[in-house]
Protein backbone atom coordinates (compact mmCIF):
# COMPACT_ATOMS: atom_id res chain seq x y z
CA UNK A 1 117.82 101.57 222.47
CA UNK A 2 115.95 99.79 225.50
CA UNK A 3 115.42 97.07 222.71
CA UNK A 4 119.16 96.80 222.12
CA UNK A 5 120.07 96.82 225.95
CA UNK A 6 117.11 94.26 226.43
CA UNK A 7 118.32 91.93 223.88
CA UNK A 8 122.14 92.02 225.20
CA UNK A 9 121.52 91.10 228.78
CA UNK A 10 119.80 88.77 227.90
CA UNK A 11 122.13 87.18 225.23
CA UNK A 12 124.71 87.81 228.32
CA UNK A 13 122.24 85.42 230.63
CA UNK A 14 122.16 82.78 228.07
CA UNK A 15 125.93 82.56 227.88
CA UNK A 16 126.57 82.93 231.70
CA UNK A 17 124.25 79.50 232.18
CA UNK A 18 125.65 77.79 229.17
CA UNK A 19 129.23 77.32 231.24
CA UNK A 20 127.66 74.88 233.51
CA UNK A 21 126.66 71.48 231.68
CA UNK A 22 125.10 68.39 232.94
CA UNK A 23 127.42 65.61 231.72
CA UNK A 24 126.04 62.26 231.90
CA UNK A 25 127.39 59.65 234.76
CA UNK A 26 128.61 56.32 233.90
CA UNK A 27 127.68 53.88 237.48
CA UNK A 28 130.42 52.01 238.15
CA UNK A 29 129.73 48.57 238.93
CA UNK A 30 131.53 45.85 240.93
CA UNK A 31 131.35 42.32 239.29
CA UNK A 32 133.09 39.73 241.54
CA UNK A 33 135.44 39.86 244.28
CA UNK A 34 137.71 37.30 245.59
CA UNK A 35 139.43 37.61 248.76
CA UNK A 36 141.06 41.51 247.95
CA UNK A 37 140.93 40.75 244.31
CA UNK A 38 137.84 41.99 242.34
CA UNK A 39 136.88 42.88 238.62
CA UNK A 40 134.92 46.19 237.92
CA UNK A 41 132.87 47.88 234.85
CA UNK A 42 132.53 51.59 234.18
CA UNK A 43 130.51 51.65 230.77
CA UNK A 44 131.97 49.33 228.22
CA UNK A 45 135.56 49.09 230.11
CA UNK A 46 136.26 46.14 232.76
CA UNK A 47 139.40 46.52 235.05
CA UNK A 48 140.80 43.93 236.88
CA UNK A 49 142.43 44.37 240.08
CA UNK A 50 144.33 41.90 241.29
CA UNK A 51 146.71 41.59 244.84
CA UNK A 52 150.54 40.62 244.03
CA UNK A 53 152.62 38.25 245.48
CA UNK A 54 155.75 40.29 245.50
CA UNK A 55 155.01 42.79 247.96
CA UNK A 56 156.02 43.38 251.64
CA UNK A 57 152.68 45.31 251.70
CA UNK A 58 149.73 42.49 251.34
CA UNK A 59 147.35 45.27 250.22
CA UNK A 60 149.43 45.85 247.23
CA UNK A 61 146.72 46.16 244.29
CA UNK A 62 147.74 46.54 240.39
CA UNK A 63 144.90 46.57 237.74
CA UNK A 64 144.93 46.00 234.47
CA UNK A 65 142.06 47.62 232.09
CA UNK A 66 140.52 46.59 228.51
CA UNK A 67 136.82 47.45 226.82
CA UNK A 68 134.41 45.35 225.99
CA UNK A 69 134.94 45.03 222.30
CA UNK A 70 133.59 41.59 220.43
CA UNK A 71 132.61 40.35 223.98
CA UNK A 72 136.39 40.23 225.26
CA UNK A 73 135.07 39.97 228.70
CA UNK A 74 133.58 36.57 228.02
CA UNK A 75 136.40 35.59 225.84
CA UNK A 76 139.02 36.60 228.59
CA UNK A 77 136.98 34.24 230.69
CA UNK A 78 136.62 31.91 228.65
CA UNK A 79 140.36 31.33 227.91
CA UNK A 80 141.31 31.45 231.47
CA UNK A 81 139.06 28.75 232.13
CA UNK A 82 140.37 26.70 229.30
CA UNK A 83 143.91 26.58 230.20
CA UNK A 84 142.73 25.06 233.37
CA UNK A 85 141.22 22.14 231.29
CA UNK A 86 144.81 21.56 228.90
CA UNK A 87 146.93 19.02 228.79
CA UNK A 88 150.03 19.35 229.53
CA UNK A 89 149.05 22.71 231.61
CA UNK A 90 150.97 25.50 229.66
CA UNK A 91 150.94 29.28 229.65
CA UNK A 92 148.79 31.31 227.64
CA UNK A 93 149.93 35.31 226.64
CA UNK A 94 147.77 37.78 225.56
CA UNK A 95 147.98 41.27 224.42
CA UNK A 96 145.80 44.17 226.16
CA UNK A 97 146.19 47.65 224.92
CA UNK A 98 148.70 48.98 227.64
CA UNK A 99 149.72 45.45 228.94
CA UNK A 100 151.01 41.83 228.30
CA UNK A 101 149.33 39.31 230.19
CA UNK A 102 150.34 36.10 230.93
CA UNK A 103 148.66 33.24 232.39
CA UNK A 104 150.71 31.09 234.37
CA UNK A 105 149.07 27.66 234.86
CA UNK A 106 150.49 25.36 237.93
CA UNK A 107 148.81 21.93 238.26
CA UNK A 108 148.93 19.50 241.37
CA UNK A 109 148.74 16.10 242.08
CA UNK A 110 145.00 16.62 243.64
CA UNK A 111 142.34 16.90 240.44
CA UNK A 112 140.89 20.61 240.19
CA UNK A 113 143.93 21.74 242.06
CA UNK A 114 145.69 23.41 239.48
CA UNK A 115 146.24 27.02 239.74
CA UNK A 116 146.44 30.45 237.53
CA UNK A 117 148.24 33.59 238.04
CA UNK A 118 148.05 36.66 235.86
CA UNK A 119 151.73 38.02 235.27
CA UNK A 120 151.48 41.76 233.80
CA UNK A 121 153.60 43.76 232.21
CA UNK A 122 153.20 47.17 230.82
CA UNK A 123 153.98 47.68 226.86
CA UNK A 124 156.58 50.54 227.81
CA UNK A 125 159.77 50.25 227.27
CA UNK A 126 160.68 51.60 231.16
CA UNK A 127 157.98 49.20 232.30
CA UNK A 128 160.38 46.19 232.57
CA UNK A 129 158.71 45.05 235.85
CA UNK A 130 156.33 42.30 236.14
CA UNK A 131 153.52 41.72 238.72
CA UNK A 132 152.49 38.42 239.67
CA UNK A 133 148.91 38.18 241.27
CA UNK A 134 147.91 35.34 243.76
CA UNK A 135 147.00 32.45 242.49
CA UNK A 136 143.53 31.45 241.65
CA UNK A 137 141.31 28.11 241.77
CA UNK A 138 138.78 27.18 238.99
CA UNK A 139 136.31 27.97 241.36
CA UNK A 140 137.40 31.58 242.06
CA UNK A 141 137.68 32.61 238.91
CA UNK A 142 134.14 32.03 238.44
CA UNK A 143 133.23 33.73 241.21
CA UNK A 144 135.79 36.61 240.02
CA UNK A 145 134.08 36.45 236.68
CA UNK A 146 130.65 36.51 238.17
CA UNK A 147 129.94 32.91 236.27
């Protein structure tokens, strides 16, 4: 009998410590910021949080999120960077999971002048709304994209 009690307080003492768990933490790192504007990476996803120009409140964030599948970080970059370089300047959409982006090119007069916005849109039908993000420079984008 002292066997039997033995054996169930201590099956009872395995199962009170098995509700607490150490889960593993993911650091969350900051890649480039730009003015308010700033990309960051938890794991294998990279969100993008941009300011928009549409507010009365000029610390108005929005972000939009995708993972890093087949390097779509670089390739994001990548074809940001080459609308600046097209002739004529047009814009370029793309399809996120949750979002429509589209990349609104504006050129000037002055060479290396010409400008991008992300416009974003969610893929819900209620989410008729867009959000329009400063515009960027060549130059900040690569220091948004860290390259």
């Amino acid at each position: 009998m002292k066997k039997i009690i033995t054996l169930a307080i201590l099956f009872f003492s395995v199962v009170s410590f098995a509700q607490v768990k150490v889960l593993e933490t993911v650091p969350v790192e900051k890649l480039g910021k730009v003015n308010n504007n700033y990309i960051q990476k938890i794991g294998d996803e990279y969100t993008v949080y941009y300011t928009i120009v549409q507010s009365d409140d000029d610390s108005t964030l929005r972000k939009f999120s995708f993972k890093n599948i087949d390097n779509a970080y670089n390739s994001l970059y990548n074809i940001i960077i080459g609308g600046f370089t097209a002739s004529p300047l047009y814009d370029i959409k793309l399809e996120l999971p949750n979002n429509y982006i589209w990349l609104h090119y504006t050129g000037n007069v002055v060479p290396d002048k010409a400008t991008v916005q992300f416009m974003v849109s969610g893929k819900e039908r209620d989410a008729a709304t867009n959000n329009v993000s400063e515009p960027f420079v060549k130059d900040q984008i690569n220091k948004l994209f860290q390259k």
